[in-house]
C-alpha atoms as a PDB file:
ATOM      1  CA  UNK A   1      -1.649  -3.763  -6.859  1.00  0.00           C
ATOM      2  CA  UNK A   2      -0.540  -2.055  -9.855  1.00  0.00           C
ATOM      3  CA  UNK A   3      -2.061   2.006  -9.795  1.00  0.00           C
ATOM      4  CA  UNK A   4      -5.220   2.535 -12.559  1.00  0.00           C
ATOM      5  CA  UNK A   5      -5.910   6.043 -10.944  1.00  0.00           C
ATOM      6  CA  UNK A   6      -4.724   9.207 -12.797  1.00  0.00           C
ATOM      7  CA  UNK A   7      -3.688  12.402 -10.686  1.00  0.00           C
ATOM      8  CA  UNK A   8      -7.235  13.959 -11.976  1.00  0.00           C
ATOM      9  CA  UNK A   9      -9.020  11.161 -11.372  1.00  0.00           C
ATOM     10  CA  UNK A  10      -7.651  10.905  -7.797  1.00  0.00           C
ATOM     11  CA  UNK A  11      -8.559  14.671  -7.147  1.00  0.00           C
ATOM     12  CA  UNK A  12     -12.028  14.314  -8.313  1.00  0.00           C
ATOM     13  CA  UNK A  13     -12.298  11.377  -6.135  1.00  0.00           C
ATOM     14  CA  UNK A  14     -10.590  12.789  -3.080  1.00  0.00           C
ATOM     15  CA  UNK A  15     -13.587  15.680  -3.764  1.00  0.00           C
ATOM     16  CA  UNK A  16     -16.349  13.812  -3.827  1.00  0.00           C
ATOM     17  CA  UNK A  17     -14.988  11.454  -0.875  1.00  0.00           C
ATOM     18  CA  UNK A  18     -15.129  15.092   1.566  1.00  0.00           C
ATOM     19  CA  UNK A  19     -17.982  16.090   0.034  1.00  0.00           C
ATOM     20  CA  UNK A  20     -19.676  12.754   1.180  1.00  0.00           C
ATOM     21  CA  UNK A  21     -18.067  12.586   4.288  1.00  0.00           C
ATOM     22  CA  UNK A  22     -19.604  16.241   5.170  1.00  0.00           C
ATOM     23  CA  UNK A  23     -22.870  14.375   4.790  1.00  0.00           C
ATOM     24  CA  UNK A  24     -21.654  12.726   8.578  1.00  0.00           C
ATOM     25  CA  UNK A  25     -22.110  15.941  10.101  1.00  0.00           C
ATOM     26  CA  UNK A  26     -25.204  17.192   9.200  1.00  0.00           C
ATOM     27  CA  UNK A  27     -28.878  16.506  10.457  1.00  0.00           C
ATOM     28  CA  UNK A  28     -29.779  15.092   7.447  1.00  0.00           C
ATOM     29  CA  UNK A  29     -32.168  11.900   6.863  1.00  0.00           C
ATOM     30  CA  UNK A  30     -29.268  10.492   5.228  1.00  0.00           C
ATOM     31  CA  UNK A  31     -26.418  11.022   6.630  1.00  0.00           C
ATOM     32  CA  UNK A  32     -24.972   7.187   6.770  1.00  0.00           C
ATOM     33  CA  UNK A  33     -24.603   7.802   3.338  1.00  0.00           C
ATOM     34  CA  UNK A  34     -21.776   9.947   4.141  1.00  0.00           C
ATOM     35  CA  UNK A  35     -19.648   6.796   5.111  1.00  0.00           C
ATOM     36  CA  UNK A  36     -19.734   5.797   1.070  1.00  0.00           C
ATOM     37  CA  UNK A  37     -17.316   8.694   1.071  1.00  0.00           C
ATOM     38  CA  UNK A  38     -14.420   6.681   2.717  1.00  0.00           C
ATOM     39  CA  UNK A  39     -14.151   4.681  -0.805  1.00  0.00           C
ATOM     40  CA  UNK A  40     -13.094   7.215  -3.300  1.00  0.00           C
ATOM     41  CA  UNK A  41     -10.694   8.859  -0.634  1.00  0.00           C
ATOM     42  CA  UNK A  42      -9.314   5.208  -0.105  1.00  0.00           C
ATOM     43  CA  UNK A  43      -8.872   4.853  -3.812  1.00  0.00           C
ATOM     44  CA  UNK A  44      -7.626   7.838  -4.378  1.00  0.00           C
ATOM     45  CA  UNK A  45      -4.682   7.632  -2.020  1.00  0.00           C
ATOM     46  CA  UNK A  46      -3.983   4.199  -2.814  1.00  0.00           C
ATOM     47  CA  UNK A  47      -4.506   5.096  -6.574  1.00  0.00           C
ATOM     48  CA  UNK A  48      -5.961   1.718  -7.012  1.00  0.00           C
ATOM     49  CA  UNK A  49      -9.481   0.876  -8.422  1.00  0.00           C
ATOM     50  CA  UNK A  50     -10.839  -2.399  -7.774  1.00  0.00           C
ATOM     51  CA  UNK A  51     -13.307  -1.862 -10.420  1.00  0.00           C
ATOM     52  CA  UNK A  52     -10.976  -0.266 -13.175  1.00  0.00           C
ATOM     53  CA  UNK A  53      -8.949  -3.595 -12.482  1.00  0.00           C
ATOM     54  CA  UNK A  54     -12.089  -5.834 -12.845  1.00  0.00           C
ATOM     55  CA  UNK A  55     -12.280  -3.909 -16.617  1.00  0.00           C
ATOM     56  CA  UNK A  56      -9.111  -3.510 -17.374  1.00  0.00           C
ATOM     57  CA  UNK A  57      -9.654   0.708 -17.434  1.00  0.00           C
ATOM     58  CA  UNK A  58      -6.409   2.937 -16.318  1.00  0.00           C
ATOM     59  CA  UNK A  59      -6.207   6.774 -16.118  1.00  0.00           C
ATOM     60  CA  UNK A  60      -2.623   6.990 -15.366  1.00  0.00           C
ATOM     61  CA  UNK A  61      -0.759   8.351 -18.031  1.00  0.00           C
ATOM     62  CA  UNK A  62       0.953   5.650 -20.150  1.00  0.00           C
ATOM     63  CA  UNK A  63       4.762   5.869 -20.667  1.00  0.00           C
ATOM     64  CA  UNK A  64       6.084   6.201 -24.109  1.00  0.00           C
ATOM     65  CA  UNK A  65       9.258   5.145 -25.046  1.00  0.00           C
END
Protein backbone atom coordinates (compact mmCIF):
# COMPACT_ATOMS: atom_id res chain seq x y z
CA UNK A 1 0.00 0.00 0.00
CA UNK A 2 1.72 3.02 -1.02
CA UNK A 3 0.43 6.29 1.52
CA UNK A 4 -2.14 8.95 -0.55
CA UNK A 5 -2.93 10.68 2.88
CA UNK A 6 -1.27 14.06 3.68
CA UNK A 7 -0.47 14.98 7.46
CA UNK A 8 -3.64 17.53 7.13
CA UNK A 9 -5.65 15.31 5.57
CA UNK A 10 -4.97 12.63 8.23
CA UNK A 11 -5.79 15.21 11.08
CA UNK A 12 -9.00 16.23 9.60
CA UNK A 13 -9.81 12.67 9.29
CA UNK A 14 -8.62 11.53 12.69
CA UNK A 15 -11.29 14.62 13.75
CA UNK A 16 -14.09 13.68 12.19
CA UNK A 17 -13.41 9.81 13.01
CA UNK A 18 -13.81 11.03 17.20
CA UNK A 19 -16.28 13.21 16.40
CA UNK A 20 -18.32 10.23 14.90
CA UNK A 21 -17.32 7.87 17.30
CA UNK A 22 -18.80 10.32 20.18
CA UNK A 23 -22.03 9.66 18.33
CA UNK A 24 -21.62 5.82 20.23
CA UNK A 25 -22.18 7.36 23.42
CA UNK A 26 -24.99 9.36 23.24
CA UNK A 27 -28.86 8.62 23.34
CA UNK A 28 -29.27 9.61 20.07
CA UNK A 29 -31.67 7.94 17.29
CA UNK A 30 -28.60 7.46 15.45
CA UNK A 31 -26.03 6.52 17.15
CA UNK A 32 -24.83 3.30 14.91
CA UNK A 33 -23.81 5.89 12.77
CA UNK A 34 -21.07 6.56 15.07
CA UNK A 35 -19.32 3.22 13.97
CA UNK A 36 -18.72 5.05 10.28
CA UNK A 37 -16.19 6.85 12.42
CA UNK A 38 -13.75 3.83 12.65
CA UNK A 39 -12.95 4.51 8.73
CA UNK A 40 -11.32 7.85 8.62
CA UNK A 41 -9.37 7.02 11.95
CA UNK A 42 -8.30 3.70 10.11
CA UNK A 43 -7.21 5.72 7.14
CA UNK A 44 -5.73 8.14 8.80
CA UNK A 45 -3.28 6.02 10.74
CA UNK A 46 -2.62 3.82 7.98
CA UNK A 47 -2.40 6.97 5.69
CA UNK A 48 -3.92 4.92 3.01
CA UNK A 49 -7.17 5.73 1.03
CA UNK A 50 -8.79 3.06 -0.77
CA UNK A 51 -10.70 5.54 -2.66
CA UNK A 52 -7.83 8.13 -3.44
CA UNK A 53 -6.13 4.85 -4.88
CA UNK A 54 -9.26 3.88 -6.95
CA UNK A 55 -8.66 7.76 -8.54
CA UNK A 56 -5.39 8.05 -8.51
CA UNK A 57 -5.70 11.36 -5.87
CA UNK A 58 -2.60 11.82 -3.23
CA UNK A 59 -2.24 14.57 -0.56
CA UNK A 60 1.15 13.69 0.53
CA UNK A 61 3.54 16.12 -0.39
CA UNK A 62 5.46 15.15 -3.56
CA UNK A 63 9.31 15.04 -3.40
CA UNK A 64 11.25 17.27 -5.63
CA UNK A 65 14.49 16.57 -6.69
Amino acid sequence: MKKNVGNIDRWIRFAIGIILLSLLFTDLSFKNIGWVGLIPIFTALFKYCPLYSLFGISTCPTKED
